[in-house]
C-alpha atoms as a PDB file:
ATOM      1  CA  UNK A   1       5.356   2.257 -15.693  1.00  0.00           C
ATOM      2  CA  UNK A   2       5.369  -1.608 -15.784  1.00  0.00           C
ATOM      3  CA  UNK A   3       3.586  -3.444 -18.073  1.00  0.00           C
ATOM      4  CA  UNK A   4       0.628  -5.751 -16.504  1.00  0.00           C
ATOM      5  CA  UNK A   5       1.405  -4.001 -13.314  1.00  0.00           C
ATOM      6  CA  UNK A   6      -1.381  -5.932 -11.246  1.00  0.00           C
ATOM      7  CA  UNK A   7      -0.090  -9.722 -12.441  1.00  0.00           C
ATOM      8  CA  UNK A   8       3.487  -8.730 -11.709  1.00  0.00           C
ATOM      9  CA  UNK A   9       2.586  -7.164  -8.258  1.00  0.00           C
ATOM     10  CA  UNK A  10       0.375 -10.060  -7.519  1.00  0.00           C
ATOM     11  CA  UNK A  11       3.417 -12.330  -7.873  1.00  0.00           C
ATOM     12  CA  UNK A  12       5.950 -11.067  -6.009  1.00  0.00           C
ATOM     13  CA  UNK A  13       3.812  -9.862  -3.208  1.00  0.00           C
ATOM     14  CA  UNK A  14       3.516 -12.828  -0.340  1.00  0.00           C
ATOM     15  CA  UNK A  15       7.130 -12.496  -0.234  1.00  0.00           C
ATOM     16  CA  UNK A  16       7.518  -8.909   0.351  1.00  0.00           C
ATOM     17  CA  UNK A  17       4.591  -8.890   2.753  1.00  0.00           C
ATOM     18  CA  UNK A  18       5.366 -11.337   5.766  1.00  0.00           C
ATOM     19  CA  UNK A  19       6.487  -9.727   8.852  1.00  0.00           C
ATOM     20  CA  UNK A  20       3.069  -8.880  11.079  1.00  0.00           C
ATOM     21  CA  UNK A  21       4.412  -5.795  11.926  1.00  0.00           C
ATOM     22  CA  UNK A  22       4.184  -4.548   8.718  1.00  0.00           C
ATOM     23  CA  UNK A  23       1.473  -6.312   8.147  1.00  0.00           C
ATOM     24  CA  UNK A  24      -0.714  -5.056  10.124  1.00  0.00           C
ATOM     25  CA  UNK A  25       0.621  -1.302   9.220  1.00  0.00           C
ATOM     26  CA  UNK A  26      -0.998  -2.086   5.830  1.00  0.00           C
ATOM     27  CA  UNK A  27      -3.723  -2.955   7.551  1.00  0.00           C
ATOM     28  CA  UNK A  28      -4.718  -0.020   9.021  1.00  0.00           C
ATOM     29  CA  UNK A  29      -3.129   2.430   7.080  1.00  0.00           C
ATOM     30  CA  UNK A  30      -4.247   1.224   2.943  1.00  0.00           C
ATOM     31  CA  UNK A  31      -8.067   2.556   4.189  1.00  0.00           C
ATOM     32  CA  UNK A  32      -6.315   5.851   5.110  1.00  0.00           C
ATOM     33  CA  UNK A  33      -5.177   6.025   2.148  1.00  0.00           C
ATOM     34  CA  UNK A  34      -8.100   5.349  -0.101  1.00  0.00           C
ATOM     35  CA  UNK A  35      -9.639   7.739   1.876  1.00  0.00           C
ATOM     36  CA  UNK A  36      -7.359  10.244   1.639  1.00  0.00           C
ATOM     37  CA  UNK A  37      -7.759   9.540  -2.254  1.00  0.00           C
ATOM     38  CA  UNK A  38     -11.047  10.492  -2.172  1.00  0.00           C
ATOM     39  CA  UNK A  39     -10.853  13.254  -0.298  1.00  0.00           C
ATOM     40  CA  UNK A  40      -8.493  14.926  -2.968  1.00  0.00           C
ATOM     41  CA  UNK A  41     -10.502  13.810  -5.428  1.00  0.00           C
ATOM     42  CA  UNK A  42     -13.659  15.383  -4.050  1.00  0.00           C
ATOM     43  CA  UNK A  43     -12.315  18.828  -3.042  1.00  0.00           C
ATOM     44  CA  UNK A  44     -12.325  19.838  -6.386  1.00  0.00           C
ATOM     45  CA  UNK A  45     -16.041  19.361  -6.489  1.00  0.00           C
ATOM     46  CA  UNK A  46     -17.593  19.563  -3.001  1.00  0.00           C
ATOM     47  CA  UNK A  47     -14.934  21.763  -0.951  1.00  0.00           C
ATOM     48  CA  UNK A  48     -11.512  22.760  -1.867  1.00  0.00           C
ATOM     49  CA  UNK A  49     -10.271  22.263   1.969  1.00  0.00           C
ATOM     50  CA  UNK A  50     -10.278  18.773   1.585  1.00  0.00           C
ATOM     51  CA  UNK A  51      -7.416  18.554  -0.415  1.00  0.00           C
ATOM     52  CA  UNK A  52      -5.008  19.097   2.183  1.00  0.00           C
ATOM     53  CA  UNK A  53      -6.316  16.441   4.765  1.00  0.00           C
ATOM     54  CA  UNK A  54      -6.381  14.161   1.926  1.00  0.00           C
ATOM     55  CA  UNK A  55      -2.783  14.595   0.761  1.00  0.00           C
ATOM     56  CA  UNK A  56      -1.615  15.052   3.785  1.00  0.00           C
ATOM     57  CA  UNK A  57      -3.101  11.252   4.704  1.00  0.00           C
ATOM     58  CA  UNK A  58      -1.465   9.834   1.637  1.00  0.00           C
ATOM     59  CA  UNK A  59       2.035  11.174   2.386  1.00  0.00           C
ATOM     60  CA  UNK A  60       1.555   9.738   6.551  1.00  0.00           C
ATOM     61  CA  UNK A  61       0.931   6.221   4.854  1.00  0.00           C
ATOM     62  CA  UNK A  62       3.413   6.579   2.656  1.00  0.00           C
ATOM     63  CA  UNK A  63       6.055   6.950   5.166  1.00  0.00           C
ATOM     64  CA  UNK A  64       4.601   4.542   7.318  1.00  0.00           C
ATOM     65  CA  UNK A  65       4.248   1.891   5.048  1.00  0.00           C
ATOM     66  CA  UNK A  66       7.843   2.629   4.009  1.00  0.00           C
ATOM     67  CA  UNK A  67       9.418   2.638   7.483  1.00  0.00           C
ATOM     68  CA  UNK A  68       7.322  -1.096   7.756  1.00  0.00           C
ATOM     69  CA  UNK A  69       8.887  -2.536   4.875  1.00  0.00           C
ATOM     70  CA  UNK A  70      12.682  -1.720   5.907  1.00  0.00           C
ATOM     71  CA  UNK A  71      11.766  -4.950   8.277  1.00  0.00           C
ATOM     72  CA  UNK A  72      10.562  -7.442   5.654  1.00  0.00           C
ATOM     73  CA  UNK A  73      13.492  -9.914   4.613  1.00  0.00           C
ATOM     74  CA  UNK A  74      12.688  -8.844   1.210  1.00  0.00           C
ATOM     75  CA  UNK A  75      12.898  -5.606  -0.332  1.00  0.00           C
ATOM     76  CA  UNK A  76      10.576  -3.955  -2.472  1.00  0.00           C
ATOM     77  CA  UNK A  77      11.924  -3.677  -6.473  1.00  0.00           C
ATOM     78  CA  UNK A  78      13.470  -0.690  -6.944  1.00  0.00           C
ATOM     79  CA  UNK A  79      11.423   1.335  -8.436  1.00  0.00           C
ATOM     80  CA  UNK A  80      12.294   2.572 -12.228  1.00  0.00           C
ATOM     81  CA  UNK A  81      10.881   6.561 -11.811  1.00  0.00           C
ATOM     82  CA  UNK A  82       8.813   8.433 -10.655  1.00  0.00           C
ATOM     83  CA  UNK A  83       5.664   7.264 -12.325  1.00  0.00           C
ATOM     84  CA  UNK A  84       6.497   3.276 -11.204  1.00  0.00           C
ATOM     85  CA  UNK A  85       6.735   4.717  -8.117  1.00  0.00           C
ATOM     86  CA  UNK A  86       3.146   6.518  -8.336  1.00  0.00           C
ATOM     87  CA  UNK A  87       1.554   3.207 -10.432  1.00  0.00           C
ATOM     88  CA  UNK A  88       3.097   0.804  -8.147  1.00  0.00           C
ATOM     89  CA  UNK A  89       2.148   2.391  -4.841  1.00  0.00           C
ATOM     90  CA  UNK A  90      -1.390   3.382  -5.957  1.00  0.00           C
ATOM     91  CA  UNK A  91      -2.102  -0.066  -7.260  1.00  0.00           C
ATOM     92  CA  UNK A  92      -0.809  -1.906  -4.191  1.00  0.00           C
ATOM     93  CA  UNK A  93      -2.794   0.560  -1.724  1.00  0.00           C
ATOM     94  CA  UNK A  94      -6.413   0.522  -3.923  1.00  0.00           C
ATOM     95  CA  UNK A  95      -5.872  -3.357  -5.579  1.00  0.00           C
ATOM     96  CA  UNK A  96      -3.166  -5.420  -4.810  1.00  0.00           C
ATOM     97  CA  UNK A  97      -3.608  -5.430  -0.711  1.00  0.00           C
ATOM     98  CA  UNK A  98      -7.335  -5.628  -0.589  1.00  0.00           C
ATOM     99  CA  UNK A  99      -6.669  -8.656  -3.020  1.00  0.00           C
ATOM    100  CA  UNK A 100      -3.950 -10.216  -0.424  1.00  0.00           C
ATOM    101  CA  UNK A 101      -6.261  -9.761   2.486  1.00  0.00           C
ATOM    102  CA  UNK A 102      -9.721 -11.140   0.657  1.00  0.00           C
ATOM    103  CA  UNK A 103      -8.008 -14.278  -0.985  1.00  0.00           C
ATOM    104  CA  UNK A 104      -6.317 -15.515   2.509  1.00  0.00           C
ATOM    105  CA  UNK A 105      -2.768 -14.408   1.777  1.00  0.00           C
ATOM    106  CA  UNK A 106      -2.864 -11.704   4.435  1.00  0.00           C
ATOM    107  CA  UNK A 107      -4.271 -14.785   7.055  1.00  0.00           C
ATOM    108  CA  UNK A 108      -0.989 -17.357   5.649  1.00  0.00           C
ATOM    109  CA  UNK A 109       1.326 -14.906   6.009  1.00  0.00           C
ATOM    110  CA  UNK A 110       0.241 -13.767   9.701  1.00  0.00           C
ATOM    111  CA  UNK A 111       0.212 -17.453  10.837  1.00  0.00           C
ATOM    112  CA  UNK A 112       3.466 -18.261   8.874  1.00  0.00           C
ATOM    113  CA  UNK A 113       5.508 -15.842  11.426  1.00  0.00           C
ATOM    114  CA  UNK A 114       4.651 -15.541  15.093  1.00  0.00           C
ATOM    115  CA  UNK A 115       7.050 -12.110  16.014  1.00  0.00           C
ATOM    116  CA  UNK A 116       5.221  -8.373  15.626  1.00  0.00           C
END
């Protein structure tokens, strides 16, 4: 795990986030997965067949938003193990995008490129 993962996602993340094609796969797909967070969260508590749906919608976004990033100019930072992976992806997905998108970044880097 990195230390002050939020400040050091924050700063690299305009650059790795400026095709529109991509862009608008995070778009649609980070609500997925907060909802599929909750979902298998709340299956423990409220119905245990919830858990599947829920994982199952974190793993589609997970590829998706993968396949979407191989065409940014820049890569992602490798990622160090398994839980920077975890950390990283979580973060970006429940913080780090809604962040881009409220604060105007998501708007500059839309009008900053014109292909989807």
């Amino acid at each position: 795990m990195r230390n002050n993962l939020l400040s050091w996602q924050w700063q690299g993340y305009s650059v790795a986030h400026r095709d529109r094609r991509n862009l608008l796969l995070h778009l649609f797909t980070a609500p997925i997965f907060a909802a599929g967070l909750a979902m298998s969260l709340a299956a423990p508590l409220f119905a245990g067949w919830l858990a599947l749906p829920g994982i199952a919608a974190m793993l589609a976004v997970l590829v998706v938003q993968g396949r979407g990033h191989r065409d940014e100019a820049s890569a992602p930072v490798p990622f160090t193990g398994p839980a920077d992976f975890v950390t990283r992806f979580v973060a970006e997905q429940l913080v780090t995008f809604p962040r881009f998108v409220l604060s105007g970044g998501f708007r500059r880097a839309w009008h900053a490129t014109t292909t989807v």
